[in-house]
N, C-alpha and C. Protein backbone atom coordinates (compact mmCIF):
# COMPACT_ATOMS: atom_id res chain seq x y z
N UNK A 1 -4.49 -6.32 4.10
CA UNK A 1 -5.72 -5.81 3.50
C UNK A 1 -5.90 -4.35 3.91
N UNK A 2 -6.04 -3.66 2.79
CA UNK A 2 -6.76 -2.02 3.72
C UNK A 2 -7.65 -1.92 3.82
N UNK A 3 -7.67 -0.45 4.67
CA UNK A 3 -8.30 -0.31 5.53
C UNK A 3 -10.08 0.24 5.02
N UNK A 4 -11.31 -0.72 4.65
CA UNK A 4 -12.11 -0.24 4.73
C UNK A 4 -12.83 0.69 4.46
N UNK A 5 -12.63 1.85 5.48
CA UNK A 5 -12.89 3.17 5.56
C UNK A 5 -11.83 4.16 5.58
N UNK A 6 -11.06 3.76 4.22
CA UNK A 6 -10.13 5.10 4.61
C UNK A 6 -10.58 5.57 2.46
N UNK A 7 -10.77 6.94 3.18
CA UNK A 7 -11.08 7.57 1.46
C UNK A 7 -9.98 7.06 0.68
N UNK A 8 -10.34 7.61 -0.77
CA UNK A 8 -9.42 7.71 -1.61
C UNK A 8 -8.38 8.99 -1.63
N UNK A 9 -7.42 8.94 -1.64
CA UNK A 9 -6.63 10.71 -1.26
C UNK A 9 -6.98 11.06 -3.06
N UNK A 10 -6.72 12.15 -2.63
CA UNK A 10 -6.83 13.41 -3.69
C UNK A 10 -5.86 13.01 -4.66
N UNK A 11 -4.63 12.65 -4.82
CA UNK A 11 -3.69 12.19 -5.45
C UNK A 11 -4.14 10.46 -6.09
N UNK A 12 -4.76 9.72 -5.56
CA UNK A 12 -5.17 8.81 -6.12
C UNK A 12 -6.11 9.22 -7.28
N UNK A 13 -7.16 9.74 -6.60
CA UNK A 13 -8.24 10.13 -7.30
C UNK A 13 -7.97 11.29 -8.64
N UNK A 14 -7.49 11.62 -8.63
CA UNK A 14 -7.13 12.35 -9.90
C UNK A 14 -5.94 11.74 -10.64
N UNK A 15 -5.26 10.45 -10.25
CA UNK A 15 -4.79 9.81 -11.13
C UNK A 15 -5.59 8.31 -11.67
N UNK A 16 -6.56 8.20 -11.08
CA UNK A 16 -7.78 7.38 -11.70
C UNK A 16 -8.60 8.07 -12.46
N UNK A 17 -8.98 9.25 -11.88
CA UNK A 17 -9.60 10.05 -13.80
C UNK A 17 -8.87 10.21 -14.99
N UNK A 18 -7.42 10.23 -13.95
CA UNK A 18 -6.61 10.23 -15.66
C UNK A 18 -6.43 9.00 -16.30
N UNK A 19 -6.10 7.92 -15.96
CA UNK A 19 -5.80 7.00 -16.08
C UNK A 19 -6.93 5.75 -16.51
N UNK A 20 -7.68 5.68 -15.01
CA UNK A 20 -8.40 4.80 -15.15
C UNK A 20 -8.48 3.21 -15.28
N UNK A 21 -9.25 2.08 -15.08
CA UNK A 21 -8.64 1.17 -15.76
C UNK A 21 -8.13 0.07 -14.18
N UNK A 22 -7.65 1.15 -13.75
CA UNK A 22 -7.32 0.41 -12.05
C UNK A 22 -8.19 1.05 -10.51
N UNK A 23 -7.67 0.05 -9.67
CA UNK A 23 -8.40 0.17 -8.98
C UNK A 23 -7.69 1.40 -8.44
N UNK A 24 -8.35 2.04 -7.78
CA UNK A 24 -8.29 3.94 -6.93
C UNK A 24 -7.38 3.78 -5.70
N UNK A 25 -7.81 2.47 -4.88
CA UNK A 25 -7.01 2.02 -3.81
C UNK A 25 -5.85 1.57 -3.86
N UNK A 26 -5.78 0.33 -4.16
CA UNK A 26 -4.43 -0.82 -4.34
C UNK A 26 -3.57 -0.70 -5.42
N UNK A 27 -4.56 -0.70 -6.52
CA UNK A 27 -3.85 -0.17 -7.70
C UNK A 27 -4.32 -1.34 -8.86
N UNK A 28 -4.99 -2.01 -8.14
CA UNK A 28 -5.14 -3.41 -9.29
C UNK A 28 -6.17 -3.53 -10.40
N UNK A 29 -5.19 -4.21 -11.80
CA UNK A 29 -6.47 -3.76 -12.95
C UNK A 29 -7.30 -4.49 -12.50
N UNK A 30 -7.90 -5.82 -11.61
CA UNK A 30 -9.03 -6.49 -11.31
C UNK A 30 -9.91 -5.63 -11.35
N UNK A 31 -10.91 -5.17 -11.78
CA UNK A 31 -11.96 -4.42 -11.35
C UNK A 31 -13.25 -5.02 -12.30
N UNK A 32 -14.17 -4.50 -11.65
CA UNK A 32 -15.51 -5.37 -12.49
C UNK A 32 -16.77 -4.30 -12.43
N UNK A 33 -17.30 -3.74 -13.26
CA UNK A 33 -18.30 -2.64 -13.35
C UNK A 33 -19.77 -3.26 -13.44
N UNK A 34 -21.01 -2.69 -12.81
CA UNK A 34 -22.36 -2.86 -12.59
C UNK A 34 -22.97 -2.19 -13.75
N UNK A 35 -23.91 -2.78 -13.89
CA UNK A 35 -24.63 -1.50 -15.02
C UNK A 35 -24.63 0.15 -14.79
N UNK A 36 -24.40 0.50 -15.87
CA UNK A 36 -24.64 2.15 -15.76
C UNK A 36 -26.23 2.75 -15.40
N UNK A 37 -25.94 3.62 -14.65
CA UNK A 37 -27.59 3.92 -13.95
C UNK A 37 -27.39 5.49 -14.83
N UNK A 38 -28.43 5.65 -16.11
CA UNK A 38 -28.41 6.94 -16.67
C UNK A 38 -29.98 7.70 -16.01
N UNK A 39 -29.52 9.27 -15.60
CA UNK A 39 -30.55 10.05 -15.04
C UNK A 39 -29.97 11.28 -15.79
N UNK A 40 -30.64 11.88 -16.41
CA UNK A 40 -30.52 13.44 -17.44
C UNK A 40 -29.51 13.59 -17.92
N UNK A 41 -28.48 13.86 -18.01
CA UNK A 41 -27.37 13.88 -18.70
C UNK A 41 -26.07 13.39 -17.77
N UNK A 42 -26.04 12.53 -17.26
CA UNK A 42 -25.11 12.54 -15.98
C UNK A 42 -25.47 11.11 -15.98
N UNK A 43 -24.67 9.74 -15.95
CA UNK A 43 -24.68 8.47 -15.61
C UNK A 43 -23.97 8.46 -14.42
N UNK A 44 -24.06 6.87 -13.99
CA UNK A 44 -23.02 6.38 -12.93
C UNK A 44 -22.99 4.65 -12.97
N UNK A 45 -21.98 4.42 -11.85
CA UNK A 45 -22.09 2.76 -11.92
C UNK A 45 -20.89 2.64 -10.92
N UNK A 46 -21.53 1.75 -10.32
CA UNK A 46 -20.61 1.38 -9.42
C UNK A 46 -19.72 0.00 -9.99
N UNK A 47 -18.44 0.28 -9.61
CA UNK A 47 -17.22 -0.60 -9.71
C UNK A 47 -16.39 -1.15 -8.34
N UNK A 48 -15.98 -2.24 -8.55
CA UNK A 48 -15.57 -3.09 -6.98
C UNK A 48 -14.05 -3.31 -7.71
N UNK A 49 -13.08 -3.90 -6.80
CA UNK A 49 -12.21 -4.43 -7.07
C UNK A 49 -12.21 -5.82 -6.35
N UNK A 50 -11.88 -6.62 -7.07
CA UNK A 50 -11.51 -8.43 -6.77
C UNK A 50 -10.66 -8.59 -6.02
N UNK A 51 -9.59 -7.66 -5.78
CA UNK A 51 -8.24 -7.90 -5.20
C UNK A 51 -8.07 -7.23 -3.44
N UNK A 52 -8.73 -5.64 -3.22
CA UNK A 52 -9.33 -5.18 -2.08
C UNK A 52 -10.22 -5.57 -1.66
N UNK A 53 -11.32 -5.61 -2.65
CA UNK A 53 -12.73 -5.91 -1.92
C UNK A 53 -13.60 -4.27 -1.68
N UNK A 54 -12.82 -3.21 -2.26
CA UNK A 54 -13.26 -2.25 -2.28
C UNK A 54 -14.20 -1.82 -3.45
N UNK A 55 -15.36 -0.82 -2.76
CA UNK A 55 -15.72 -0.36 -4.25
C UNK A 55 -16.46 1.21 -4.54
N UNK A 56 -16.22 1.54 -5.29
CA UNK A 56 -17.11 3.15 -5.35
C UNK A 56 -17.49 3.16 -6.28
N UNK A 57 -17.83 4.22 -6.86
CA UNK A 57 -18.73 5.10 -7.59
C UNK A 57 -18.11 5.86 -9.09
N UNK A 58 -18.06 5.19 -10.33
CA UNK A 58 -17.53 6.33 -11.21
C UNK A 58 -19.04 7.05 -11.68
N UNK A 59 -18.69 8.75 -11.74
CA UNK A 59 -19.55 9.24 -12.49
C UNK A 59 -19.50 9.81 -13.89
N UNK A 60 -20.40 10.09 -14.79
CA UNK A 60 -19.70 10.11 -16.02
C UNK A 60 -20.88 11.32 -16.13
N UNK A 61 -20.37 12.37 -17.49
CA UNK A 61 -21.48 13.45 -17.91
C UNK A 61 -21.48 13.24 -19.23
N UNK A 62 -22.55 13.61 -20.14
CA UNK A 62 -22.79 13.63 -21.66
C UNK A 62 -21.56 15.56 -21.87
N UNK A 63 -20.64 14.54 -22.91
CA UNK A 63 -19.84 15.73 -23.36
C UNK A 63 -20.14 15.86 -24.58
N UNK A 64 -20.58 14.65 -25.58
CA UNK A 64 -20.43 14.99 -26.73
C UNK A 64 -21.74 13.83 -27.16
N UNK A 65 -22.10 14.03 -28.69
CA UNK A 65 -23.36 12.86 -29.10
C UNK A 65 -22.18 12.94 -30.92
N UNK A 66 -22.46 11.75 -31.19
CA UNK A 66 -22.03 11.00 -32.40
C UNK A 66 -22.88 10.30 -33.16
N UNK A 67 -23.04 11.01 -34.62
CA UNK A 67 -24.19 10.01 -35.10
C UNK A 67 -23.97 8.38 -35.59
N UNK A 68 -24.55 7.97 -35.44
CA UNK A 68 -24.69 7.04 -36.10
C UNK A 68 -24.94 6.39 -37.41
N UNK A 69 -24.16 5.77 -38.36
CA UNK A 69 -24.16 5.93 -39.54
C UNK A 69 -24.02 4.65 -39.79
């Protein structure tokens, strides 16, 4: 099992923005997302993984609006 408290390295973490989809740590698609918490143009939500037991934080920003038709 890892370790708890050890960050995500820099190399993980920028291949989970690219990617996404898996977990940041272990690598596993298990993952399960909380509701999105929206405040001004900037959301978030926290996501866990099933397989670590780890979990953080994705944040998201308004890039674009699409109408609806």
């Amino acid at each position: 099992m890892p370790d708890k408290t050890e960050a995500i390295s820099a190399e993980k973490k920028r291949s989970y923005l690219r990617h996404g989809g898996k977990c940041p740590y272990c690598g596993s698609e298990s993952i399960t997302g909380e509701s999105v918490d929206i405040e001004g143009t900037g959301a978030s939500q926290e996501v866990s993984c099933k397989e670590c037991g780890r979990s953080w934080r994705d944040v998201y920003r308004l890039v674009n609006v699409e109408e609806v038709v």
